[in-house]
C-alpha atoms as a PDB file:
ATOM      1  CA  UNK A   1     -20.362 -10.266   7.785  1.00  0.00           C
ATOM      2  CA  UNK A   2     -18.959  -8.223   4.913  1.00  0.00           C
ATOM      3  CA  UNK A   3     -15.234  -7.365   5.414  1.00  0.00           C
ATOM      4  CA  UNK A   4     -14.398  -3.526   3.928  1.00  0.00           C
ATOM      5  CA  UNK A   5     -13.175  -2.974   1.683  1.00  0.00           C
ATOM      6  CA  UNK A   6     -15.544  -4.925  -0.768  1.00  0.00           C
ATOM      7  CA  UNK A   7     -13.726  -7.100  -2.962  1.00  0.00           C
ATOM      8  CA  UNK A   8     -15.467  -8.114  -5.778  1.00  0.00           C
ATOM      9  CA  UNK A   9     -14.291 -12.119  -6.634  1.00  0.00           C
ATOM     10  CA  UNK A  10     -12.751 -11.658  -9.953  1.00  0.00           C
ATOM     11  CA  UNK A  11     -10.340  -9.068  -8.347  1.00  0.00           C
ATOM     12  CA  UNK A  12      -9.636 -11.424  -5.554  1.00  0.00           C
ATOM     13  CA  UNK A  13      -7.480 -13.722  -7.910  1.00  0.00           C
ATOM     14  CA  UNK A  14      -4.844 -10.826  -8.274  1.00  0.00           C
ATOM     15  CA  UNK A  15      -4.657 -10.124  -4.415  1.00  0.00           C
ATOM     16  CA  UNK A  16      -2.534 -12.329  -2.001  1.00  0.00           C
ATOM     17  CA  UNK A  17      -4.049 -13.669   1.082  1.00  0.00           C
ATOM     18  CA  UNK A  18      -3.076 -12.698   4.878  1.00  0.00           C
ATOM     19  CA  UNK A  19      -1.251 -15.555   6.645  1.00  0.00           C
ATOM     20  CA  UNK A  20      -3.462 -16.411   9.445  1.00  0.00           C
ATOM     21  CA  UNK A  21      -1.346 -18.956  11.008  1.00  0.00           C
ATOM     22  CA  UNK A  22       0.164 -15.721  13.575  1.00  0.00           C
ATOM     23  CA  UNK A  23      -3.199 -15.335  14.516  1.00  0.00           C
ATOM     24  CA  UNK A  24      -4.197 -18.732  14.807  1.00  0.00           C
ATOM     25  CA  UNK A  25      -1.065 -19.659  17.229  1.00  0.00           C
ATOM     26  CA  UNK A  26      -1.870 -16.652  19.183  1.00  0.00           C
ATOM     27  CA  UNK A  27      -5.103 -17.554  19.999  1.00  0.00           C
ATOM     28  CA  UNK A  28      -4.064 -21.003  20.670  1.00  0.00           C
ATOM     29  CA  UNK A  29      -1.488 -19.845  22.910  1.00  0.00           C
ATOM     30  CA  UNK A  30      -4.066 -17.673  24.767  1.00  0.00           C
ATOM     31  CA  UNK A  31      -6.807 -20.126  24.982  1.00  0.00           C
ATOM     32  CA  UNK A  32      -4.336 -22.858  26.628  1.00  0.00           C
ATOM     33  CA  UNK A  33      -3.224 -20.203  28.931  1.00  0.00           C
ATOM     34  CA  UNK A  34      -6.498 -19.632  30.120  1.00  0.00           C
ATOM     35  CA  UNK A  35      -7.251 -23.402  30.868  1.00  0.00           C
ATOM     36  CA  UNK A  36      -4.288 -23.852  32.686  1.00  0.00           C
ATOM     37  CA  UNK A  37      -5.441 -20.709  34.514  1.00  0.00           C
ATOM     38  CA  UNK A  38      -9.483 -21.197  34.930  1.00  0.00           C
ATOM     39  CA  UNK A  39      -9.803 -25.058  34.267  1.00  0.00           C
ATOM     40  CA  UNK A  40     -12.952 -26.184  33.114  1.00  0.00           C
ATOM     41  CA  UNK A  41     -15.313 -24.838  35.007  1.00  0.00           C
ATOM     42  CA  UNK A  42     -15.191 -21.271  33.467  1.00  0.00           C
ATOM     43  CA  UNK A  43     -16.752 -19.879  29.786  1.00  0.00           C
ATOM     44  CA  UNK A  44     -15.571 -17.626  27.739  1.00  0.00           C
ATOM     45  CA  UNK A  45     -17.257 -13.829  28.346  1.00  0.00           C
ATOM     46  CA  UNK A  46     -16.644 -11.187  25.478  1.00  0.00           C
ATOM     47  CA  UNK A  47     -13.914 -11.317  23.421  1.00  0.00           C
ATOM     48  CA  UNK A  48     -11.609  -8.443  21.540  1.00  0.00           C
ATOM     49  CA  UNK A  49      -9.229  -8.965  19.290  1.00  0.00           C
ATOM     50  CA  UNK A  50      -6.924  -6.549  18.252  1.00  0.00           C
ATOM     51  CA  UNK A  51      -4.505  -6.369  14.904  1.00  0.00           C
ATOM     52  CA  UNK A  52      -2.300  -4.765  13.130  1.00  0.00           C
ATOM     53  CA  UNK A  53      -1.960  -5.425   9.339  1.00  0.00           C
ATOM     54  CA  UNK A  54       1.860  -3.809   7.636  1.00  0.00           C
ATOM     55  CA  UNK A  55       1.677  -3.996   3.999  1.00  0.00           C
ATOM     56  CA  UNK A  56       2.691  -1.214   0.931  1.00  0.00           C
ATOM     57  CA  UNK A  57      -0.092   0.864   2.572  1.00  0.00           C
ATOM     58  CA  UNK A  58       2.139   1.211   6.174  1.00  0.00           C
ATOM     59  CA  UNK A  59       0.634   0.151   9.393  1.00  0.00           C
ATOM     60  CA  UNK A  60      -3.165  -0.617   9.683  1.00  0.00           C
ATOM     61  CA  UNK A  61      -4.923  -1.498  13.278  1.00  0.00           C
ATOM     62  CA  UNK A  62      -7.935  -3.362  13.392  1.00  0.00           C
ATOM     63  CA  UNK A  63     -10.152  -3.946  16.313  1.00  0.00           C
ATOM     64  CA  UNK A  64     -13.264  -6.226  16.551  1.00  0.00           C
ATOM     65  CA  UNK A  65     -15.180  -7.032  19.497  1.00  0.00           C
ATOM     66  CA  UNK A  66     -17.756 -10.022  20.395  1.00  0.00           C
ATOM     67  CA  UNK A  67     -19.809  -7.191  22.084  1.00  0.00           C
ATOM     68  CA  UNK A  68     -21.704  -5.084  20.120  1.00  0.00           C
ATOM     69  CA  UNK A  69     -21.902  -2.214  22.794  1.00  0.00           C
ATOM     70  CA  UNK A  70     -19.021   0.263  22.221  1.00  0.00           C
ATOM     71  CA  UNK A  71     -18.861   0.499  26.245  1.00  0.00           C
ATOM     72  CA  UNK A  72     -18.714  -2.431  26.873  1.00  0.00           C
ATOM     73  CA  UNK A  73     -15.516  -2.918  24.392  1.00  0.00           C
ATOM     74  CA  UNK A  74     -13.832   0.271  25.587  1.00  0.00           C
ATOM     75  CA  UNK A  75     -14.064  -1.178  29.130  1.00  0.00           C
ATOM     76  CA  UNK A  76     -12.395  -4.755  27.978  1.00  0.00           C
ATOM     77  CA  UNK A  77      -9.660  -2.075  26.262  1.00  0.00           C
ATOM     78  CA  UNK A  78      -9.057   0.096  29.097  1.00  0.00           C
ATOM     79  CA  UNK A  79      -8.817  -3.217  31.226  1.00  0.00           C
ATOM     80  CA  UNK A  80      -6.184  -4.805  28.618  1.00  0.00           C
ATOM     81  CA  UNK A  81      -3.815  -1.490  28.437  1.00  0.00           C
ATOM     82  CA  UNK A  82      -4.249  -1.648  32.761  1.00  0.00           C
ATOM     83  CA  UNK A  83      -2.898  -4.682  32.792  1.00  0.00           C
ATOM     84  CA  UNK A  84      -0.293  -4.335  29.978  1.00  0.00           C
ATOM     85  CA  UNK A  85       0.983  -1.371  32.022  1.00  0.00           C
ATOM     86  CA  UNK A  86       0.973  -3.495  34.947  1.00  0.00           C
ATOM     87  CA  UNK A  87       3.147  -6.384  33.100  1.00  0.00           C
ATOM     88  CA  UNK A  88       5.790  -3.880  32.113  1.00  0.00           C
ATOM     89  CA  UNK A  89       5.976  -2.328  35.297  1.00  0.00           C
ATOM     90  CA  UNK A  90       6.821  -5.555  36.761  1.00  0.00           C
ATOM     91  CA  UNK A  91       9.404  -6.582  34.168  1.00  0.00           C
ATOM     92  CA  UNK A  92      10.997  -3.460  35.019  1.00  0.00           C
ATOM     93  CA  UNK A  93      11.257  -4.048  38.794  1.00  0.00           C
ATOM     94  CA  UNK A  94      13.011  -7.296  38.144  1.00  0.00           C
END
């Protein structure tokens, strides 16, 4: 899949990389999570993720979904900010 924007490879040289390692302990975190949660006998359905990149430029989000139909991704959105909402409310209460 071609990332925007288009880098050609000479040009790469000069540019630094993103540190993935955030990213990669996230996901760690959240697949652990959900084994200790589901146990085996569950797969994985469609998956979002969701990022935001702060550089020279300011703040960037990026969004990219295992689902190719937007409303299917907007519904796996709407679900996530539900139960955000729902997580804050409760830390709230307490």
């Amino acid at each position: 899949m071609t990332s925007w924007p288009l880098v050609l490879t000479s040009e790469r040289e000069h540019l630094m990389t993103l540190d993935q390692s955030k990213m990669g302990r996230v996901v760690a975190e959240q697949m652990e999570a959900l084994e200790e949660r589901f146990g085996d006998d569950c797969q994985i359905g469609d998956v979002c993720t969701i990022v935001e990149v702060v550089g020279p430029h300011g703040s960037s989000v990026s969004v990219r979904s295992s689902e190719a139909r937007p409303h299917t991704t907007i519904g796996l959105l709407r679900m996530a900010e539900v139960m955000m909402l729902a997580a804050v409310r409760g830390a709230e209460g307490e």
